[in-house]
Structures are given as structure tokens and as C-alpha cells.
Protein backbone atom coordinates (compact mmCIF):
# COMPACT_ATOMS: atom_id res chain seq x y z
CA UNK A 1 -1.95 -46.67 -26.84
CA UNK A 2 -4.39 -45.75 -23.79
CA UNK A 3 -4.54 -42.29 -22.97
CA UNK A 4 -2.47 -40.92 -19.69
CA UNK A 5 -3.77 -38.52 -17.32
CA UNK A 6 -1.65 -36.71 -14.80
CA UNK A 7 -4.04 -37.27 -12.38
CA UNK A 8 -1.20 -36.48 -9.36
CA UNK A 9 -0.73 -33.02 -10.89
CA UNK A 10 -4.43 -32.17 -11.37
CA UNK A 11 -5.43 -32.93 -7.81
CA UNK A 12 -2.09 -31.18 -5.97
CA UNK A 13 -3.41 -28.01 -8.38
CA UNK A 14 -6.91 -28.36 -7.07
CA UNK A 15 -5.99 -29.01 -3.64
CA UNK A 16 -3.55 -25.85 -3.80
CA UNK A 17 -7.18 -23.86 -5.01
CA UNK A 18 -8.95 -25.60 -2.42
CA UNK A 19 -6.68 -24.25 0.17
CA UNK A 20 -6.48 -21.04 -0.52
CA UNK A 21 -9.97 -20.74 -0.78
CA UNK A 22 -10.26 -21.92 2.97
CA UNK A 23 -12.08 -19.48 5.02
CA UNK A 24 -14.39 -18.26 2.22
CA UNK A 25 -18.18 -18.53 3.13
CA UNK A 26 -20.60 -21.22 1.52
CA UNK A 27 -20.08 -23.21 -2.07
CA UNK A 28 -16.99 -20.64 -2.59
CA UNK A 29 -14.63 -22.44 -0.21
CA UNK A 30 -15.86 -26.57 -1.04
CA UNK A 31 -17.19 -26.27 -4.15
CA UNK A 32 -14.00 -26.14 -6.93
CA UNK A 33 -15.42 -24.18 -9.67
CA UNK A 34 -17.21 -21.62 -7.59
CA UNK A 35 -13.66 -21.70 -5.19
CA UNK A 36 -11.43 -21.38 -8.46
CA UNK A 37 -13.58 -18.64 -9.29
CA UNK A 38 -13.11 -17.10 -6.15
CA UNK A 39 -9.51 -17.51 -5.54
CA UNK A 40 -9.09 -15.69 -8.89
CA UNK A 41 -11.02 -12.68 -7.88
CA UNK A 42 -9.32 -12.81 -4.49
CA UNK A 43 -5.96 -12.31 -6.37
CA UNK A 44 -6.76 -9.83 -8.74
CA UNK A 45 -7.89 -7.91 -5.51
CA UNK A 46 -4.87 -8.76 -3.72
CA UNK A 47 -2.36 -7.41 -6.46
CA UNK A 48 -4.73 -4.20 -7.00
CA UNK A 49 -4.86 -3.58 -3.38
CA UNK A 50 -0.93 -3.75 -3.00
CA UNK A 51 -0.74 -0.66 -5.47
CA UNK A 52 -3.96 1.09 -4.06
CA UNK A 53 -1.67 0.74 -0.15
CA UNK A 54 1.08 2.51 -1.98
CA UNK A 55 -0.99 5.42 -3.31
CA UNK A 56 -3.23 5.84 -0.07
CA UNK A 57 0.12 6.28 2.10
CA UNK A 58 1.72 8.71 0.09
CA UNK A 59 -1.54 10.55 0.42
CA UNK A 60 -1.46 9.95 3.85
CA UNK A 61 1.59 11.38 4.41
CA UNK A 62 1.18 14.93 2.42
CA UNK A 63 -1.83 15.27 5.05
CA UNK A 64 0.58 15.06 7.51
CA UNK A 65 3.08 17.14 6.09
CA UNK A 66 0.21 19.71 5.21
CA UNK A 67 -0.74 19.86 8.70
CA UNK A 68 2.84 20.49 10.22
CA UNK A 69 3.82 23.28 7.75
CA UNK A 70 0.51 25.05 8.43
CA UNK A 71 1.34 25.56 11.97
CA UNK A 72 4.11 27.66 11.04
CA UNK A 73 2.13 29.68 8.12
CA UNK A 74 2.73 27.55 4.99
CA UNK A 75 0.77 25.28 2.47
CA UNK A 76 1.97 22.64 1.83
CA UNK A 77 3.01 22.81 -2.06
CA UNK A 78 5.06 26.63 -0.44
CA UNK A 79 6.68 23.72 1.70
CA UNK A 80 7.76 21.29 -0.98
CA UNK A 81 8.71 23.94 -2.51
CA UNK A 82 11.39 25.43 -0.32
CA UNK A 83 12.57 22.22 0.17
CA UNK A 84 13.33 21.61 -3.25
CA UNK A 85 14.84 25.18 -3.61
CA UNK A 86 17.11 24.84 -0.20
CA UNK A 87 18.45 20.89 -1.61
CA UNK A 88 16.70 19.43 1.11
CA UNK A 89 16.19 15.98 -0.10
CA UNK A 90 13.84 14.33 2.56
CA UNK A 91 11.49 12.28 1.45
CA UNK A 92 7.11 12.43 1.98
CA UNK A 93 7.46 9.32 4.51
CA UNK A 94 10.22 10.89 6.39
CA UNK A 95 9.00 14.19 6.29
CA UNK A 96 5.42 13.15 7.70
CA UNK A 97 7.47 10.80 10.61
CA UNK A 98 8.89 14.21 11.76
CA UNK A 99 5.74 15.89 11.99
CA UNK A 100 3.83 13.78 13.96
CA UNK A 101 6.13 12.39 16.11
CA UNK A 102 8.98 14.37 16.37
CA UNK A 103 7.50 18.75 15.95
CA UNK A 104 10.89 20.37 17.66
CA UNK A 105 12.76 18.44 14.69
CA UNK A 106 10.00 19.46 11.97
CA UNK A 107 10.33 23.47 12.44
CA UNK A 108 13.87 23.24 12.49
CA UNK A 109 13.30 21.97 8.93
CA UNK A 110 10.93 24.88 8.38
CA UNK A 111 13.00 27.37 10.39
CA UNK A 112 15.88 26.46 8.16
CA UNK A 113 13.93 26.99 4.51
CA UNK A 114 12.49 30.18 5.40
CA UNK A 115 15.92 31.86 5.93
């Protein structure tokens, strides 16, 4: 019996490689092992870098929040912490919005948690 190659699926792979490699400078986007190589570094970057975004905005934000509690006198850790004691229960993202964009709103916030 002669051998069968699913030569239909092997190229639609290697095209689907290919394609996503487009862009890439040199060998690394015509070239399929050198582009397969590629497109698998790309990707491990690519999920990495979606948790890294997550970390790098929460940090971000407490910068944020830091800055708009120490115009009225507190850190911010004394800030988080009278929050938590008060049952405020705004979150970093929020919190951060309010102090950059919206201050009259933020020291209420603080006004409130240092009765």
C-alpha cells in the first residue's frame, strides 16, 4: 500500500506560519524554519507580555493613587488603609480614574475616611 501524505494540511499549517510571520525582517519572515522559529518566540512574548500589561497597570495606578492622597497628607498604604477600615470598596483602577481626572470627587473620598 503506498504511503499517504496530507500534503493539503501541511501546507495550510505552513502557510498559517508563513503569515503570521509577515512583517518580520530578513530569512525570519520567508524562510519556514527560521519563521517557525520566530513565530514561536513571538508568542511566548505575546502571552508573557499580556500578564506583564496587567502587573505594570496596577502599578500604574497605586502611583496615581499615591500621588492624590499625598496632597491631602497621607501615604498611600495610610490610604488603603482607611479605606478598608471605613468599607469603602473601590477598586485601584477606579480609585486612580478619580485622582487624575476627577480631584473634587477624590478628597471627598479622603474627606470622608479621615472623619
Amino acid at each position: 500500500m503506498p504511503r499517504s501524505v496530507n500534503s493539503v494540511a501541511s501546507r495550510a499549517r505552513r502557510k498559517k506560519v508563513m503569515k503570521q510571520a509577515k512583517g518580520f525582517f530578513a530569512r525570519r519572515k520567508n524562510v519556514w524554519t527560521v519563521a517557525k522559529n520566530a513565530v514561536e518566540k513571538a508568542m511566548e512574548y505575546a502571552y508573557r507580555g499580556r500578564k506583564e500589561k496587567k502587573r505594570s497597570f496596577r502599578s500604574l495606578w497605586i502611583m496615581r493613587i499615591n500621588a492624590g492622597a499625598r496632597e491631602y497628607g497621607m501615604t498611600y498604604s495610610q490610604f488603603m488603609g482607611a479605606m478598608k477600615k471605613n468599607n469603602i470598596e473601590l477598586n485601584r483602577k477606579v480609585l486612580a480614574d478619580l485622582a487624575m481626572n476627577h480631584p473634587e470627587a477624590f478628597k471627598a473620598i479622603v474627606d470622608q475616611i479621615k472623619k
